[in-house]
PDB file of N, CA and C in Angstrom:
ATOM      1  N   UNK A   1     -57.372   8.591  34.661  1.00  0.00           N
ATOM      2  CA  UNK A   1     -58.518   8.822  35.513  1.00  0.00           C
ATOM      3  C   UNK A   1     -58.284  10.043  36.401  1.00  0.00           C
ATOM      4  N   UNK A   2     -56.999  10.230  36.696  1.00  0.00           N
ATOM      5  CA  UNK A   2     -57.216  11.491  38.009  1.00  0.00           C
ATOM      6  C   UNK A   2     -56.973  12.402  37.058  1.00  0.00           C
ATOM      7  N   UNK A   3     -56.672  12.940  35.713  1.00  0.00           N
ATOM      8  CA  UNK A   3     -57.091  13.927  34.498  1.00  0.00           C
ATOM      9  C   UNK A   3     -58.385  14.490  34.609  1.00  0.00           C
ATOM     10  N   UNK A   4     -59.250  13.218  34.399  1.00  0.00           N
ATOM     11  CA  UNK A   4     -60.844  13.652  34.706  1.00  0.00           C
ATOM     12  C   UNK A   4     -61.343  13.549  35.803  1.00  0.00           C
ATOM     13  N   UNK A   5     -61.028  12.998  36.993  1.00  0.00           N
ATOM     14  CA  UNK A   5     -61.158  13.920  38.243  1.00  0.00           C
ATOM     15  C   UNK A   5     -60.422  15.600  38.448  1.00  0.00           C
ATOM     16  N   UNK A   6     -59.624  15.324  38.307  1.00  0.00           N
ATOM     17  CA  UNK A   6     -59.028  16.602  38.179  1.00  0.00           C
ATOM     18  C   UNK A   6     -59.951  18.254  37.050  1.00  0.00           C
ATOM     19  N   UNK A   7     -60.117  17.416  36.365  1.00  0.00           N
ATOM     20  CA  UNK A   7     -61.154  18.225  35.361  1.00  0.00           C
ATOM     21  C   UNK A   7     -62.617  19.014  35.852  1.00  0.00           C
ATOM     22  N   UNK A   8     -63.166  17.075  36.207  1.00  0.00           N
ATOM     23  CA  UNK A   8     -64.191  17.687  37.279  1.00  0.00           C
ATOM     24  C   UNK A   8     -64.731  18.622  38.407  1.00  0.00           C
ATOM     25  N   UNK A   9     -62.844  17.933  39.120  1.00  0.00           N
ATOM     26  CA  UNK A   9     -63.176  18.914  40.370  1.00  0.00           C
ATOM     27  C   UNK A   9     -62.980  20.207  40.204  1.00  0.00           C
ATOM     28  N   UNK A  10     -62.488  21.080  39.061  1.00  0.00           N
ATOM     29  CA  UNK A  10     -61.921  22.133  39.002  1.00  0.00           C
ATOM     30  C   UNK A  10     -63.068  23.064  38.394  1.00  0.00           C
ATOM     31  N   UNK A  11     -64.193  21.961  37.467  1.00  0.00           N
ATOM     32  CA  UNK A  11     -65.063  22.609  37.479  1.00  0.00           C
ATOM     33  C   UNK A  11     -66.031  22.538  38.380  1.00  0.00           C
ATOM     34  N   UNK A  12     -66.258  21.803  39.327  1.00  0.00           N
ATOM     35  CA  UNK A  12     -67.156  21.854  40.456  1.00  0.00           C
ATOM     36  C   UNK A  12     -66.858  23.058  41.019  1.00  0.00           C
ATOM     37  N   UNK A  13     -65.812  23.539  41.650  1.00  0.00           N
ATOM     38  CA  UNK A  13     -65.029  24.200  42.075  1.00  0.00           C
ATOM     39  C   UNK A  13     -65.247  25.732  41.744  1.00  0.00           C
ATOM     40  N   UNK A  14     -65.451  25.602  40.573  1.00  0.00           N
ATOM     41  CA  UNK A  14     -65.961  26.973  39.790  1.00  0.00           C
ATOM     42  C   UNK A  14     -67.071  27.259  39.861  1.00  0.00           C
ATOM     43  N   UNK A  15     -67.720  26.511  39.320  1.00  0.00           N
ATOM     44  CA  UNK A  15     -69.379  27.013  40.143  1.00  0.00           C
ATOM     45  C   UNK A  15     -69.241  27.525  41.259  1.00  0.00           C
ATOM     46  N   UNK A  16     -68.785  27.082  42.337  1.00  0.00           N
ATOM     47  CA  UNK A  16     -69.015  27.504  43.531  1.00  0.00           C
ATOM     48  C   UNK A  16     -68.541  28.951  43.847  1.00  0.00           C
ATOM     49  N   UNK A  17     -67.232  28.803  43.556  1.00  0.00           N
ATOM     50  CA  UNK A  17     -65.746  29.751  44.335  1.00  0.00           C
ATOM     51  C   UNK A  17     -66.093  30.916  42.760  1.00  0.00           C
ATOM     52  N   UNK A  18     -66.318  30.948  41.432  1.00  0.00           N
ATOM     53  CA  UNK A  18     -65.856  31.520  40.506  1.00  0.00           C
ATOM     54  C   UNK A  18     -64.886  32.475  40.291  1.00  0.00           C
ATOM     55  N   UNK A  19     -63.790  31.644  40.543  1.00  0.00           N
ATOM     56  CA  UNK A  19     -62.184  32.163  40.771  1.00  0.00           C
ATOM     57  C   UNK A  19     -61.604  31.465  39.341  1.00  0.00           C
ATOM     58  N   UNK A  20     -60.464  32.392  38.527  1.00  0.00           N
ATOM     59  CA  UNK A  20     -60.005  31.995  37.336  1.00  0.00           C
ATOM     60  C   UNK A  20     -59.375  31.188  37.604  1.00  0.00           C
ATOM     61  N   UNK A  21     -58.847  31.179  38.568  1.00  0.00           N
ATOM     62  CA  UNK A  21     -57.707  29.413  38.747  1.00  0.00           C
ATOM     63  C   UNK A  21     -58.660  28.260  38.409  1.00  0.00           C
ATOM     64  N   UNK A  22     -59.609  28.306  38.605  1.00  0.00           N
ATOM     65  CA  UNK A  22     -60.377  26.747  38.908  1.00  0.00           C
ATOM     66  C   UNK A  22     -60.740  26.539  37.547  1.00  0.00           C
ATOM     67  N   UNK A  23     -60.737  27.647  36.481  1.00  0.00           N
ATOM     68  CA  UNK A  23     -60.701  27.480  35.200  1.00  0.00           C
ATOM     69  C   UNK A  23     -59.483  26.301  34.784  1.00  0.00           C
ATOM     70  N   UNK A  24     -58.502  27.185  35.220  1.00  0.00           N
ATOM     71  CA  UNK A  24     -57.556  26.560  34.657  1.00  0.00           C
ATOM     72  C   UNK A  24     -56.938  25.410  34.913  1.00  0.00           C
ATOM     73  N   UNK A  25     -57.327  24.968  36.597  1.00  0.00           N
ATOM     74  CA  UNK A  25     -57.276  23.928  36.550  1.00  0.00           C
ATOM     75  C   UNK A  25     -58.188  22.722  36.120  1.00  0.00           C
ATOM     76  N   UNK A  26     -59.180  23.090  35.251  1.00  0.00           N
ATOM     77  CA  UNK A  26     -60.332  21.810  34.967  1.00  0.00           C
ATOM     78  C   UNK A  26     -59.667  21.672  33.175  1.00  0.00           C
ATOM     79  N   UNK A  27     -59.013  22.721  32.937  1.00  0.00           N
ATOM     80  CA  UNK A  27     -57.829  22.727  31.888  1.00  0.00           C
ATOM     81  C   UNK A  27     -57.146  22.166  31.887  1.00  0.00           C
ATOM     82  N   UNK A  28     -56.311  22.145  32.498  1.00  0.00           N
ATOM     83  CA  UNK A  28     -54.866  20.775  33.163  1.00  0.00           C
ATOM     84  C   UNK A  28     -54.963  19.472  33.332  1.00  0.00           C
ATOM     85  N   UNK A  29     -56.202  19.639  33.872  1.00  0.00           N
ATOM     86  CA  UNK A  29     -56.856  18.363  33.908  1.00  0.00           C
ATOM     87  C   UNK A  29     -57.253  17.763  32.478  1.00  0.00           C
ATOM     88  N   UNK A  30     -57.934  18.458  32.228  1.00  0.00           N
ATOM     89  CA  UNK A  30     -58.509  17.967  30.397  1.00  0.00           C
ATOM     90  C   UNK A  30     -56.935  17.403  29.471  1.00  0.00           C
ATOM     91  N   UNK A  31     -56.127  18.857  29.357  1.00  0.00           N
ATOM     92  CA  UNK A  31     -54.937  18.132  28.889  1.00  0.00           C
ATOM     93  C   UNK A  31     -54.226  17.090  29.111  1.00  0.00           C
ATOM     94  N   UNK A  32     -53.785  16.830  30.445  1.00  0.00           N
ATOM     95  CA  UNK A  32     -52.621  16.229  31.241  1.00  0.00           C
ATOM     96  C   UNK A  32     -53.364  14.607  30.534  1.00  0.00           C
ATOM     97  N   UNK A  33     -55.120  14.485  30.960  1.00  0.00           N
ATOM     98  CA  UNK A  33     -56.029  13.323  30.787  1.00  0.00           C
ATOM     99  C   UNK A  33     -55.683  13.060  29.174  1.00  0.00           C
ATOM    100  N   UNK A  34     -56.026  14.106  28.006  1.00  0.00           N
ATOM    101  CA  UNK A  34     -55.400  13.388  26.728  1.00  0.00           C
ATOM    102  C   UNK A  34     -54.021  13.518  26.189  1.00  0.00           C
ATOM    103  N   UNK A  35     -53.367  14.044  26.939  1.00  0.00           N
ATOM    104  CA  UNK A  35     -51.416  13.591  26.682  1.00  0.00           C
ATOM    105  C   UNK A  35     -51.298  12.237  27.518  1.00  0.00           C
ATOM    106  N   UNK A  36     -51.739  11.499  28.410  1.00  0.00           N
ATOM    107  CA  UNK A  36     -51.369  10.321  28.773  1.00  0.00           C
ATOM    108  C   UNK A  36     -51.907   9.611  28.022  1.00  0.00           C
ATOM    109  N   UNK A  37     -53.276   9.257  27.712  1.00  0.00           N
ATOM    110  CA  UNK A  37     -54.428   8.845  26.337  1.00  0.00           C
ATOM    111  C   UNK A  37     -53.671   8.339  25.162  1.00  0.00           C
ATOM    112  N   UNK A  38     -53.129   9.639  24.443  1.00  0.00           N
ATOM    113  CA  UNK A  38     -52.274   9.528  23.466  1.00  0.00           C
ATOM    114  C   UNK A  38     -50.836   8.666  23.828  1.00  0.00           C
ATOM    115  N   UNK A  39     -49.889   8.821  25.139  1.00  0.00           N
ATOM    116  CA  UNK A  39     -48.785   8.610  25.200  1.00  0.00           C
ATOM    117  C   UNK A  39     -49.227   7.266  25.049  1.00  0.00           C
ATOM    118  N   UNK A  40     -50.159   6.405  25.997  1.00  0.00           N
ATOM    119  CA  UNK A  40     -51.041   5.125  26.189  1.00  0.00           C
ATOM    120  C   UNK A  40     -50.849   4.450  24.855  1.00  0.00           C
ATOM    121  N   UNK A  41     -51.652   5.300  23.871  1.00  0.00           N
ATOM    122  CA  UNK A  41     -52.128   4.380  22.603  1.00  0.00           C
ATOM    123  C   UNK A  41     -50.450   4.203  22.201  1.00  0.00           C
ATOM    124  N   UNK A  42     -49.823   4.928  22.204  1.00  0.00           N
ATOM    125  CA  UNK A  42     -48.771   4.874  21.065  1.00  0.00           C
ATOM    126  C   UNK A  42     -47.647   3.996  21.628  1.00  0.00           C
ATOM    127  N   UNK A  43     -48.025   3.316  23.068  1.00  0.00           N
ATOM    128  CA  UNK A  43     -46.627   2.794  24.024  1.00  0.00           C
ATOM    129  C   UNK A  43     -47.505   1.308  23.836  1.00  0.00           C
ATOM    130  N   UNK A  44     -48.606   1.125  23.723  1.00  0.00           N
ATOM    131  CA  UNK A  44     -48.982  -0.006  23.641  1.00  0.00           C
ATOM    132  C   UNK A  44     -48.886  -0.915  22.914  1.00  0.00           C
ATOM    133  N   UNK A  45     -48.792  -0.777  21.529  1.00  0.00           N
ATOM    134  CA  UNK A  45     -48.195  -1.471  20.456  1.00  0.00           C
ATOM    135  C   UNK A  45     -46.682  -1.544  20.427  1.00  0.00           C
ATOM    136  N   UNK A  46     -46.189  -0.787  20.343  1.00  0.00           N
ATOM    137  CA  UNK A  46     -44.547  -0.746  21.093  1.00  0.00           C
ATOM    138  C   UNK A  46     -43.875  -1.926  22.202  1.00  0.00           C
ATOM    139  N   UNK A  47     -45.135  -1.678  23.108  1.00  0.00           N
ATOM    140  CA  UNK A  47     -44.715  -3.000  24.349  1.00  0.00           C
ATOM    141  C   UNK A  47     -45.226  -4.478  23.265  1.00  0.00           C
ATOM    142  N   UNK A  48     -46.350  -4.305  22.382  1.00  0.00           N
ATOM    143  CA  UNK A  48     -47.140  -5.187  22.665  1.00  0.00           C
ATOM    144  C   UNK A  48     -45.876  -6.514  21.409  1.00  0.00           C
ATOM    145  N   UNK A  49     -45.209  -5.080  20.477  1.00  0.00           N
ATOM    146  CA  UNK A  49     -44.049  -5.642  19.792  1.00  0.00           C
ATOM    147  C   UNK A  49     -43.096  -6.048  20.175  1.00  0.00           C
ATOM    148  N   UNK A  50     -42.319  -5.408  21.470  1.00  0.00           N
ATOM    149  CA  UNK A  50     -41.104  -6.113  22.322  1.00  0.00           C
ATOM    150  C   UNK A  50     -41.125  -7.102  22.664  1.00  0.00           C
ATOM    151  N   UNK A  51     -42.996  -7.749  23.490  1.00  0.00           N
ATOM    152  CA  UNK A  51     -42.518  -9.362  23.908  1.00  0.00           C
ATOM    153  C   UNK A  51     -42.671 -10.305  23.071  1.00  0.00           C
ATOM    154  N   UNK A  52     -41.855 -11.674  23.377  1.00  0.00           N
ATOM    155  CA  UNK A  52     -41.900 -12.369  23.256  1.00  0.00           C
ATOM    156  C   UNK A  52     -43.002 -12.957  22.150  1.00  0.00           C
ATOM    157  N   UNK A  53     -42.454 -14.029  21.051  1.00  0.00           N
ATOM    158  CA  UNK A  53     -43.265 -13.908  20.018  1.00  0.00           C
ATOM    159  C   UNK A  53     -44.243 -15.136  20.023  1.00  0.00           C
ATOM    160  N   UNK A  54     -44.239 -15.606  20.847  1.00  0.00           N
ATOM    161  CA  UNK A  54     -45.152 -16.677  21.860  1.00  0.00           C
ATOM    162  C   UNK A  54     -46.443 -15.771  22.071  1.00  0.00           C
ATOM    163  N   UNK A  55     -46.197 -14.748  22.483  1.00  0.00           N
ATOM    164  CA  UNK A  55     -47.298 -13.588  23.611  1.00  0.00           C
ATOM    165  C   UNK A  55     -47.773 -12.915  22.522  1.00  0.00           C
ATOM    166  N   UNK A  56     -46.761 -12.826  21.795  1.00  0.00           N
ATOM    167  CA  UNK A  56     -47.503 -11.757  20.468  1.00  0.00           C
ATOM    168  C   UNK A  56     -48.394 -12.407  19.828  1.00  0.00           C
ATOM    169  N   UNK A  57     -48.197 -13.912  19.300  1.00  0.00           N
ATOM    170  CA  UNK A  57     -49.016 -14.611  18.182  1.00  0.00           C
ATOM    171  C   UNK A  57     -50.034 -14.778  19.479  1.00  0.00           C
ATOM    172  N   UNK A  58     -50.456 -14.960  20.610  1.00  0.00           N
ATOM    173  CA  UNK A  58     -51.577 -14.655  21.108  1.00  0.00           C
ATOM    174  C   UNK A  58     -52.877 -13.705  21.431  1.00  0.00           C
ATOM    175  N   UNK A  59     -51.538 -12.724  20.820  1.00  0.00           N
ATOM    176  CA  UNK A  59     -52.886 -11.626  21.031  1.00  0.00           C
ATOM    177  C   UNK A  59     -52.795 -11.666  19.564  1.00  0.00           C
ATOM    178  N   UNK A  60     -52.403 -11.771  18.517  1.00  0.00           N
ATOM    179  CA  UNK A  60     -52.634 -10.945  17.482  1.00  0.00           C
ATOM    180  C   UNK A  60     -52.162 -12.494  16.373  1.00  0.00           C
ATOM    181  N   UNK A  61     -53.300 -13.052  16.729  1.00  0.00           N
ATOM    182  CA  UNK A  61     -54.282 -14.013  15.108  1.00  0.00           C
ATOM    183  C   UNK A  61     -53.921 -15.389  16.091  1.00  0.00           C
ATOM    184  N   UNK A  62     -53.369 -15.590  17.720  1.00  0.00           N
ATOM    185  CA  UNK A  62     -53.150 -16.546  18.082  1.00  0.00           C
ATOM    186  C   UNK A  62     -54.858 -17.218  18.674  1.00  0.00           C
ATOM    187  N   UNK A  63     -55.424 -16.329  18.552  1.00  0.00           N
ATOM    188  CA  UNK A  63     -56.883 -16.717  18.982  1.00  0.00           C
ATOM    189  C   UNK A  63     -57.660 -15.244  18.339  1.00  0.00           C
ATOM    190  N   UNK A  64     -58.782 -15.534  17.798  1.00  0.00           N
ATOM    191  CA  UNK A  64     -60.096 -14.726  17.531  1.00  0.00           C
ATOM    192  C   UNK A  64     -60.435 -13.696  18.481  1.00  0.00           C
ATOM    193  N   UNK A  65     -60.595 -14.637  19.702  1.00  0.00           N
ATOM    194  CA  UNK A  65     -60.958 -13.828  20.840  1.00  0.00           C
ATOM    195  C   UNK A  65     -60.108 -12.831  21.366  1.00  0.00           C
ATOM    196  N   UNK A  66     -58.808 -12.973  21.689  1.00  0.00           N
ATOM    197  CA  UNK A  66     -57.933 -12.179  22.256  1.00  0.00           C
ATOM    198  C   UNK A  66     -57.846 -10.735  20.814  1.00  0.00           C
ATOM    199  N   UNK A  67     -57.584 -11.306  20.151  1.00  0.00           N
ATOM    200  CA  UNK A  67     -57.412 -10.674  18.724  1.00  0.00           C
ATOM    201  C   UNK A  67     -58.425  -9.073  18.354  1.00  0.00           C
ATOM    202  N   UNK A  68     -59.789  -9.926  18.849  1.00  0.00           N
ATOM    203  CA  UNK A  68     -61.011  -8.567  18.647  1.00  0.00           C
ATOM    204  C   UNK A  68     -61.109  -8.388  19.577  1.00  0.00           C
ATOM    205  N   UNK A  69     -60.484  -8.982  20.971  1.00  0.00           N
ATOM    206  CA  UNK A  69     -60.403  -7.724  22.024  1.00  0.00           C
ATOM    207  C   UNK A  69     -59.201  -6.446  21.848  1.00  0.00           C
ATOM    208  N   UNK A  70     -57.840  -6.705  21.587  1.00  0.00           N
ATOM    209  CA  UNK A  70     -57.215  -5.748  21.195  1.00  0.00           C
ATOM    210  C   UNK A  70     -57.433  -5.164  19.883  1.00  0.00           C
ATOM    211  N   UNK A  71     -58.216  -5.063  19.276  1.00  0.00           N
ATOM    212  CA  UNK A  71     -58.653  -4.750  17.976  1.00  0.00           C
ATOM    213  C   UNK A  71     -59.526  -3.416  18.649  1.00  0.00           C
ATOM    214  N   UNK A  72     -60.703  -3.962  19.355  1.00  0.00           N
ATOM    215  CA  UNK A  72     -61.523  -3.052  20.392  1.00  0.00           C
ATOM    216  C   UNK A  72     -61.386  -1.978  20.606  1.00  0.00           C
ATOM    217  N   UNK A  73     -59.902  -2.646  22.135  1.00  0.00           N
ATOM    218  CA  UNK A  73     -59.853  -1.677  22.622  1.00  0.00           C
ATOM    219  C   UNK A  73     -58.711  -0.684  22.081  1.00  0.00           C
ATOM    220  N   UNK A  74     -58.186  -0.670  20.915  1.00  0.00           N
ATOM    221  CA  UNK A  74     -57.351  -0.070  20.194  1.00  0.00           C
ATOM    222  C   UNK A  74     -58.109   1.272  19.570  1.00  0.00           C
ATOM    223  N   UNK A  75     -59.542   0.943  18.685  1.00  0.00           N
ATOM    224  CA  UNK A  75     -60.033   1.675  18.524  1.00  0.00           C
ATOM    225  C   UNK A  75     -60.542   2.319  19.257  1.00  0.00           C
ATOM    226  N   UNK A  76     -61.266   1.689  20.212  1.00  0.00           N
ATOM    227  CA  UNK A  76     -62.232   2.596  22.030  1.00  0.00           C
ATOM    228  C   UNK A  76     -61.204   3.719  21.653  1.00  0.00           C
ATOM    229  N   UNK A  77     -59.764   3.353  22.365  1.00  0.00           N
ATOM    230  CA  UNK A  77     -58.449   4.513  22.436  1.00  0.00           C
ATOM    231  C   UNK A  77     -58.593   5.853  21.638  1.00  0.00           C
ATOM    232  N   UNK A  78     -59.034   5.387  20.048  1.00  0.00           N
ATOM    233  CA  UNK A  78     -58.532   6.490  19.529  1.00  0.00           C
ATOM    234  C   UNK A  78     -59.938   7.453  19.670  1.00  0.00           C
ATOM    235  N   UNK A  79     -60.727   6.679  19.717  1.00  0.00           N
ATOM    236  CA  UNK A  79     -62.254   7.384  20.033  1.00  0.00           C
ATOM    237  C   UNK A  79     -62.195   8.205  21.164  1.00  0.00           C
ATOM    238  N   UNK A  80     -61.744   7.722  22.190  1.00  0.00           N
ATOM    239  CA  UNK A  80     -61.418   8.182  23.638  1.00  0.00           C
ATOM    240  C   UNK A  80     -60.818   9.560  23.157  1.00  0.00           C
ATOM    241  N   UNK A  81     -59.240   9.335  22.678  1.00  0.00           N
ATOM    242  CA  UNK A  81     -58.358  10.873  21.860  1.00  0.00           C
ATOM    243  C   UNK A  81     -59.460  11.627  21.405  1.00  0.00           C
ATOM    244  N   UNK A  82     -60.430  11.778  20.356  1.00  0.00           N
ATOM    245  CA  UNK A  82     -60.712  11.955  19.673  1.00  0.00           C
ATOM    246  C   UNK A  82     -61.810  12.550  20.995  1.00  0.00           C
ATOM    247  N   UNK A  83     -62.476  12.554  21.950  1.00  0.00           N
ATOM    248  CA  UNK A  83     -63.361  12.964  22.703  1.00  0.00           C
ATOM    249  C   UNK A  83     -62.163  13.893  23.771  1.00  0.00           C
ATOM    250  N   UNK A  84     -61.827  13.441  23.869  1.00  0.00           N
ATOM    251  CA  UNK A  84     -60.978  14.187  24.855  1.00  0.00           C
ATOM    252  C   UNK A  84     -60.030  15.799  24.139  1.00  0.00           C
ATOM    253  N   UNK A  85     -59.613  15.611  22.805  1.00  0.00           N
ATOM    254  CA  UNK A  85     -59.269  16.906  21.876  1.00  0.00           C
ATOM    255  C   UNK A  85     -60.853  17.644  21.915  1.00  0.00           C
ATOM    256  N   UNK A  86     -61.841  17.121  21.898  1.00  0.00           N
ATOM    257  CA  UNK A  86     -63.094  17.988  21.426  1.00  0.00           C
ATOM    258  C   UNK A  86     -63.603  18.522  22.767  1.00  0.00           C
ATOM    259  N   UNK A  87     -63.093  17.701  24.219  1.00  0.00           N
ATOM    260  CA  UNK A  87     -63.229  18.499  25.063  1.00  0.00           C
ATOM    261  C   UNK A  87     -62.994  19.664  25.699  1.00  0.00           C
ATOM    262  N   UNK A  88     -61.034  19.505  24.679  1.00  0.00           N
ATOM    263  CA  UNK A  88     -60.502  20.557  25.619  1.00  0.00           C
ATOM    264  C   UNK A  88     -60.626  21.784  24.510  1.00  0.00           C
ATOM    265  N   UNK A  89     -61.244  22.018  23.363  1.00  0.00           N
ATOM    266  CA  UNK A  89     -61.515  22.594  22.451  1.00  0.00           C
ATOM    267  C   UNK A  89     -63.122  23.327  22.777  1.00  0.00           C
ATOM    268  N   UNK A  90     -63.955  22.334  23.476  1.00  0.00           N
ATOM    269  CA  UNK A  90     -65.650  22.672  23.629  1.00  0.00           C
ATOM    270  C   UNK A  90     -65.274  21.892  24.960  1.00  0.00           C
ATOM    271  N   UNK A  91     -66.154  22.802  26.291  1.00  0.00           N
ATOM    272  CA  UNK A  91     -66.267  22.382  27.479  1.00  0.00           C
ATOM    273  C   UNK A  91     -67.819  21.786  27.572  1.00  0.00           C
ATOM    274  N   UNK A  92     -68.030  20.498  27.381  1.00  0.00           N
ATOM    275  CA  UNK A  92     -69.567  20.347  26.949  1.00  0.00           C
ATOM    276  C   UNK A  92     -69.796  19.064  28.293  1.00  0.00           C
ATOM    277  N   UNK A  93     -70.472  19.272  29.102  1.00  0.00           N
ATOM    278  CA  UNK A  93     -70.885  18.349  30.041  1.00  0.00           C
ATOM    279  C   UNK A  93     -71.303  16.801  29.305  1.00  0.00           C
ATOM    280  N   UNK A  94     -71.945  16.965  27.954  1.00  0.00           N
ATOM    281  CA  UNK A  94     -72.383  15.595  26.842  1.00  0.00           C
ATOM    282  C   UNK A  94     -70.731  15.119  26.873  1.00  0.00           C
ATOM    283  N   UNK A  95     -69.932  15.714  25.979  1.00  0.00           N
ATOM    284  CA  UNK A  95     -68.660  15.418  25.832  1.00  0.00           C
ATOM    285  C   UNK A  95     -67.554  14.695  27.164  1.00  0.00           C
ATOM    286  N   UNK A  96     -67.310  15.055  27.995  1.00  0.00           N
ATOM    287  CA  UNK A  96     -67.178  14.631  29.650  1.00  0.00           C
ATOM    288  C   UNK A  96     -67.654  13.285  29.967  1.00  0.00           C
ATOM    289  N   UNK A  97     -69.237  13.272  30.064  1.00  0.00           N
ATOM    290  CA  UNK A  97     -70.076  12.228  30.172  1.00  0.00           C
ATOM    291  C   UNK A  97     -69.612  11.164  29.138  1.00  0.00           C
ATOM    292  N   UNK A  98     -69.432  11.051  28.101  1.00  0.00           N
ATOM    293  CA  UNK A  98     -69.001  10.326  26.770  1.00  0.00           C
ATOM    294  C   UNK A  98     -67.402   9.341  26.909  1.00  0.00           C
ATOM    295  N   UNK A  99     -66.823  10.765  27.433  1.00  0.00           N
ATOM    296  CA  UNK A  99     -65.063  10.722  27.427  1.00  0.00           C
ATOM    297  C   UNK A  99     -65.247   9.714  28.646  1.00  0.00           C
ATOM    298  N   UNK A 100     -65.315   9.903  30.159  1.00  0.00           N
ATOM    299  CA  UNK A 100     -65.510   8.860  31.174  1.00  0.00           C
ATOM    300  C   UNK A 100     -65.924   7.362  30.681  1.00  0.00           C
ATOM    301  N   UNK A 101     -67.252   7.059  30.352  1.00  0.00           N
ATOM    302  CA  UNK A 101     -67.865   5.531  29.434  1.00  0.00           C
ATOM    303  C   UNK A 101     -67.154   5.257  28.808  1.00  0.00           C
ATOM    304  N   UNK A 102     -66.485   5.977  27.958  1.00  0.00           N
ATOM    305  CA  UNK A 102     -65.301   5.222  26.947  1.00  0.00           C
ATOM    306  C   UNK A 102     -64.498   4.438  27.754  1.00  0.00           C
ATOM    307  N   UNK A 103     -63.740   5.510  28.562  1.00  0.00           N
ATOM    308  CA  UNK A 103     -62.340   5.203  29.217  1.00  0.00           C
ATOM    309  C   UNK A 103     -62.974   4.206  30.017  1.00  0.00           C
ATOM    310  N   UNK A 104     -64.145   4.274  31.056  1.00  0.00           N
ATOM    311  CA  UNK A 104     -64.222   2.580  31.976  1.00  0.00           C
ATOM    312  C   UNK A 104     -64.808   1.718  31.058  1.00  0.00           C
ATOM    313  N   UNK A 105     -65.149   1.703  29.489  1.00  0.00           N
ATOM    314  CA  UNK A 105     -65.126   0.193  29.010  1.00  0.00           C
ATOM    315  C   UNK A 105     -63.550  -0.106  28.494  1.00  0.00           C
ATOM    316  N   UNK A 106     -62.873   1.197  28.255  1.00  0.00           N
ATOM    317  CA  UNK A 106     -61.908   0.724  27.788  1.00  0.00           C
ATOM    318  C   UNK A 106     -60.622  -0.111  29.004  1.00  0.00           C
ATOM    319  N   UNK A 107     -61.019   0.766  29.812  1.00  0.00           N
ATOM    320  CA  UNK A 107     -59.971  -0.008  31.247  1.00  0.00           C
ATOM    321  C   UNK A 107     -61.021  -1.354  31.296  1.00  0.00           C
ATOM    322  N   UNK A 108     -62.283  -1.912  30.957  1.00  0.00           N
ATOM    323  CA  UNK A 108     -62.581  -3.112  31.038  1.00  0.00           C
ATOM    324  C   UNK A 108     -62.603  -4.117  30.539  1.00  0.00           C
ATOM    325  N   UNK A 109     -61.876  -3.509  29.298  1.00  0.00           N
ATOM    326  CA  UNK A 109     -61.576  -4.468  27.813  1.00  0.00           C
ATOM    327  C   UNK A 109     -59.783  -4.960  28.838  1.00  0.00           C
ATOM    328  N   UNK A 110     -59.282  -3.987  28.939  1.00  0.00           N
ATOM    329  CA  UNK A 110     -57.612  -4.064  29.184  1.00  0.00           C
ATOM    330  C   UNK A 110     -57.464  -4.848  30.610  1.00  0.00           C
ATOM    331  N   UNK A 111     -58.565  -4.895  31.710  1.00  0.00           N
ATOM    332  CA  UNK A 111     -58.567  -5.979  32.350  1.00  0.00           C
ATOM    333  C   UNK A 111     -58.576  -7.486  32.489  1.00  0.00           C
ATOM    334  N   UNK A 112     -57.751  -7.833  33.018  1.00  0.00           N
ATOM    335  CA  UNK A 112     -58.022  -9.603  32.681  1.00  0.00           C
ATOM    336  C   UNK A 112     -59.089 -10.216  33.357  1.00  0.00           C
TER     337      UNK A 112
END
């Protein structure tokens, strides 16, 4: 989340001030937001394999429900990646708008 604040503010920032830094920081922002994204997806299955195999058969076929929620929000994730590379590739206000909705259903799937 502070990736795409960071993003934001740097382009708010630019409008105003139109100074090349503020470019680059709505850049930093874009990146820094899909290198954690990515680090995220790929540490999550990793943890989700270390515990305990009690915890595991719960999320994964120990119930339906738990099951197509991490199913979900696994995919949301890669959709999320997948908006966030096309951002920092095309600076598109649609794209931004898109990338944010993902990420707060996806932090609302990952909430208990």
């Amino acid at each position: 989340m502070m990736g795409m604040f960071t993003y934001g503010w740097g382009k708010s920032r630019q409008r105003i001030d139109h100074q090349p830094e503020w470019s680059e920081y709505a850049l930093f922002g874009k990146k820094m937001t899909a290198l954690f994204t990515v680090l995220q997806l790929a540490a999550g299955p990793m943890l989700l394999l270390s515990m305990d195999k009690s915890v595991q058969n719960k999320f994964m076929g120990g119930s339906l429900f738990h099951t197509s929620l991490l199913l979900t929000a696994i995919l949301l994730a890669i959709v999320l990646c997948w908006l966030l590379l096309l951002l920092i590739k095309k600076d598109s206000r649609k794209v931004f708008i898109s990338s944010i909705t993902v990420l707060l259903i996806v932090n609302e799937l990952d909430s208990p």
